[in-house]
C-alpha atoms as a PDB file:
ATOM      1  CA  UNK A   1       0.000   0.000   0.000  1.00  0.00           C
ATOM      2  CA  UNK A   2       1.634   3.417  -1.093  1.00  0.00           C
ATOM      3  CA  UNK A   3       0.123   7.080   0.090  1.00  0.00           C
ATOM      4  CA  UNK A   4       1.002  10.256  -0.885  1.00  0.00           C
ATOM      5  CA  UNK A   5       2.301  13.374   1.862  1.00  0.00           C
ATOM      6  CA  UNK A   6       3.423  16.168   1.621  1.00  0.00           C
ATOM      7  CA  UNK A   7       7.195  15.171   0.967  1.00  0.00           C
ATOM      8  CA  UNK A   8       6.169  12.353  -1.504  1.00  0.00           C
ATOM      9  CA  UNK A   9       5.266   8.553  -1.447  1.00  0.00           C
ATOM     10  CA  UNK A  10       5.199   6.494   1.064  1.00  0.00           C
ATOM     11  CA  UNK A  11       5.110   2.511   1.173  1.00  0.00           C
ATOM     12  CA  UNK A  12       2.892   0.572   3.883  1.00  0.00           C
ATOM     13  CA  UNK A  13       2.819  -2.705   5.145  1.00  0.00           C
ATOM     14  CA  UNK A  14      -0.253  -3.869   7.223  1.00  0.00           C
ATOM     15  CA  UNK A  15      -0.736  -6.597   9.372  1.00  0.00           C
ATOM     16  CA  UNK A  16      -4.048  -6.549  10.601  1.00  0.00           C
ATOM     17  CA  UNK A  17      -4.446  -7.597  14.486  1.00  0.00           C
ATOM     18  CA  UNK A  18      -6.550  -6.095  17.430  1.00  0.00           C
ATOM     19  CA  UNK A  19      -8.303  -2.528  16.716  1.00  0.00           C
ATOM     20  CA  UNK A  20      -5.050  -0.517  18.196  1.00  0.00           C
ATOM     21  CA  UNK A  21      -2.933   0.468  16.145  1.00  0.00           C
ATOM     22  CA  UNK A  22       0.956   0.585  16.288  1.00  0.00           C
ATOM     23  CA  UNK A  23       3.157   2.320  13.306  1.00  0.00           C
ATOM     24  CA  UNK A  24       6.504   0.759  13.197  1.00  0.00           C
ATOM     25  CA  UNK A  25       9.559   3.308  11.760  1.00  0.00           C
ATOM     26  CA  UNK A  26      12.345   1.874  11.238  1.00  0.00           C
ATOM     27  CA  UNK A  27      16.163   3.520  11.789  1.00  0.00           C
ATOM     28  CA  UNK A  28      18.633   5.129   9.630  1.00  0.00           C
ATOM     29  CA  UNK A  29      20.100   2.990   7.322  1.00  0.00           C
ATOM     30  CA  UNK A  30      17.783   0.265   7.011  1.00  0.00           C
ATOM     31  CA  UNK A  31      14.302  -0.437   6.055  1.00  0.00           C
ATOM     32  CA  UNK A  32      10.785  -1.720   7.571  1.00  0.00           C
ATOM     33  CA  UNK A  33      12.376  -5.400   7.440  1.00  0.00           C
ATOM     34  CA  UNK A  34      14.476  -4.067  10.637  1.00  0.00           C
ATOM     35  CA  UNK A  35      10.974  -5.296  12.493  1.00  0.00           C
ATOM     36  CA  UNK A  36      10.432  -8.659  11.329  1.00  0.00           C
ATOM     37  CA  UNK A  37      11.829 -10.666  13.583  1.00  0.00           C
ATOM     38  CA  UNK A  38       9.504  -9.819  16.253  1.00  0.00           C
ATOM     39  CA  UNK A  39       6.325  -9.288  14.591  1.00  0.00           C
ATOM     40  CA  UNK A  40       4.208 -12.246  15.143  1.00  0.00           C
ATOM     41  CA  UNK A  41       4.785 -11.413  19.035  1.00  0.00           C
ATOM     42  CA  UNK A  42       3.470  -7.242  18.006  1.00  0.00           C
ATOM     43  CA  UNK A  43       0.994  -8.454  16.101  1.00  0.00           C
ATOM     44  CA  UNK A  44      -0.969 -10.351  19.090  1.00  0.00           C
ATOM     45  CA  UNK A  45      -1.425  -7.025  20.473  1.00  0.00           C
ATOM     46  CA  UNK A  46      -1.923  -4.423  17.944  1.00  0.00           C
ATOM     47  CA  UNK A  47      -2.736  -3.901  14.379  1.00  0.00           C
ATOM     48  CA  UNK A  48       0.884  -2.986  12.609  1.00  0.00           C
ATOM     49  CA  UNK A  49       1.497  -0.591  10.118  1.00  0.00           C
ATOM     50  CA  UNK A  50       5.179  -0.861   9.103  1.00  0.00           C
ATOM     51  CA  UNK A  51       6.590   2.780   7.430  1.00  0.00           C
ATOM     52  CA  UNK A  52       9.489   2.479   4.590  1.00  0.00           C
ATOM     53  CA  UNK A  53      10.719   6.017   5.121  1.00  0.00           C
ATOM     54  CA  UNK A  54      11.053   8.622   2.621  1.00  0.00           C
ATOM     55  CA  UNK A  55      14.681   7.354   0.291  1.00  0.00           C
ATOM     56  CA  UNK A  56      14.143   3.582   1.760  1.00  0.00           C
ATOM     57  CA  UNK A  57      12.532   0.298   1.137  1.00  0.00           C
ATOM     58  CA  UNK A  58       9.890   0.960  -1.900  1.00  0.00           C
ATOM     59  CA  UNK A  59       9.115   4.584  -0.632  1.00  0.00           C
ATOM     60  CA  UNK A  60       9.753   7.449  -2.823  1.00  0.00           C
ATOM     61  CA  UNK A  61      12.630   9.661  -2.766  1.00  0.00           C
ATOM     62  CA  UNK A  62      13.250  12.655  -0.426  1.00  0.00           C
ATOM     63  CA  UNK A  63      14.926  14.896  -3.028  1.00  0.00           C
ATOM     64  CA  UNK A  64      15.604  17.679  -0.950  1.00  0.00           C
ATOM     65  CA  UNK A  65      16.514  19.038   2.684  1.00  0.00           C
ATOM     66  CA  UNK A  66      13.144  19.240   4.827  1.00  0.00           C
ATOM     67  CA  UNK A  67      13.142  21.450   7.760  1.00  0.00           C
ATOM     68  CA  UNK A  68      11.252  20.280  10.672  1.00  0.00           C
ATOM     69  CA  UNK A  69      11.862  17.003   9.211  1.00  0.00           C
ATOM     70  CA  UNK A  70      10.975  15.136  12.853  1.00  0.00           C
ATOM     71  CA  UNK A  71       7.609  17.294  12.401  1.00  0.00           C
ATOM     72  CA  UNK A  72       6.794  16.266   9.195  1.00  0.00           C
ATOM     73  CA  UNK A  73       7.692  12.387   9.927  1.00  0.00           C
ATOM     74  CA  UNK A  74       4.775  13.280  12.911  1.00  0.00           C
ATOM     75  CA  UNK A  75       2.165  14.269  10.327  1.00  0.00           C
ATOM     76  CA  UNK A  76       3.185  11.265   7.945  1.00  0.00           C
ATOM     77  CA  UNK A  77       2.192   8.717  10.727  1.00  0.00           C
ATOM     78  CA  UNK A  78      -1.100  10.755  11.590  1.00  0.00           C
ATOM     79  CA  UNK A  79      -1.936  10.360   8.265  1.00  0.00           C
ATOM     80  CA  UNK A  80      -0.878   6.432   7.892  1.00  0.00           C
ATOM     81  CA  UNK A  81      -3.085   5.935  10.454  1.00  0.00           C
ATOM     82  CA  UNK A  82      -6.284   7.923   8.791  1.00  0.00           C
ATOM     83  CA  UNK A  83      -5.032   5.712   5.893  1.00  0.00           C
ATOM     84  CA  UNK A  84      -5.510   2.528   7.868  1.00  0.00           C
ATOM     85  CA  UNK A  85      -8.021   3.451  10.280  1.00  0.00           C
ATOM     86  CA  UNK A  86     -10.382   5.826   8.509  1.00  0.00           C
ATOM     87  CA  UNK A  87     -12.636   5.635  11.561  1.00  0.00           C
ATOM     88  CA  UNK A  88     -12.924   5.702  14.892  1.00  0.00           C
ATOM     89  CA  UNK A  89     -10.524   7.397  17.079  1.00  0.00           C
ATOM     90  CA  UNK A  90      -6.981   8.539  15.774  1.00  0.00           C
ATOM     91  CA  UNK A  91      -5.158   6.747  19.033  1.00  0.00           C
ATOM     92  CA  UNK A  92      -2.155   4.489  17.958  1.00  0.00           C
ATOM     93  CA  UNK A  93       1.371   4.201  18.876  1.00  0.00           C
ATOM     94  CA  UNK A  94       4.591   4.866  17.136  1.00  0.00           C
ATOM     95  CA  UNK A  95       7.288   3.032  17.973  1.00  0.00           C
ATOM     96  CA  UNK A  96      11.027   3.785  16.570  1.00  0.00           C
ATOM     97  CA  UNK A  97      14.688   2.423  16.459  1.00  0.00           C
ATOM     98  CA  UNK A  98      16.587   5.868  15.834  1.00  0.00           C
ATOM     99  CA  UNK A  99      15.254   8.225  13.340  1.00  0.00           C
ATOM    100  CA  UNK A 100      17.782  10.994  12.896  1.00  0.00           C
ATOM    101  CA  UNK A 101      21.408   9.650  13.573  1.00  0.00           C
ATOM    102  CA  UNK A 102      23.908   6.351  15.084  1.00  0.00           C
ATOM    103  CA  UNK A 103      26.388   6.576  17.357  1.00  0.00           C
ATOM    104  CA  UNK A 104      29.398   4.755  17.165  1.00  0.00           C
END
C-alpha cells in the first residue's frame, strides 16, 4: 500500500491484528524489514502498520533538505493511520529504532 504526503510517497505494510494500532519506523540505514523478527509477538497485540521512510525500502525519494523534518515524519504517521483506520478514534502508537542519527 503506497500514500502520498506532503514530501512524496510512502510505502505501507499492514498486518491486521486487534483494533489498536501501532506504526513501526524503522532507523537510519535500514528499512521496515528491521521489524520482522519480532512481529508475530506485536501483532498479538496491535494492528501494525510498518513505514518504509522517505529514500528507503519501496518509498519514494526525499529529493531535498526538509526542515522540521521530525515534524513532518509526525504528520506522515497521523496520516498512515487515517489511511488505515479511517474511523474511529486517531489513538495508535509509534514506535522507533533511531530516526535521525547512530552513534558509534
Amino acid at each position: 500500500m503506497q500514500i502520498t504526503t506532503e514530501l512524496g510517497q510512502l510505502d505501507l505494510r499492514v498486518i491486521a491484528g486487534p483494533p489498536q494500532v501501532a506504526v513501526l519506523w524503522h532507523s537510519m540505514f535500514t528499512d521496515s524489514r528491521s521489524w520482522d523478527p519480532i512481529l508475530d509477538r506485536l501483532a498479538e497485540q496491535r494492528t501494525l502498520v510498518l513505514v518504509d521512510g522517505w529514500s528507503f525500502g519501496a518509498s519514494g525519494d526525499l529529493e531535498r533538505v526538509v526542515p522540521q523534518f521530525v515534524d513532518r515524519c509526525a504528520d506522515a504517521a497521523a496520516l498512515v493511520v487515517s489511511s488505515v483506520r479511517p474511523s474511529g478514534p486517531p489513538q495508535f502508537r509509534v514506535v522507533s529504532i533511531c530516526h535521525g542519527g547512530r552513534a558509534t
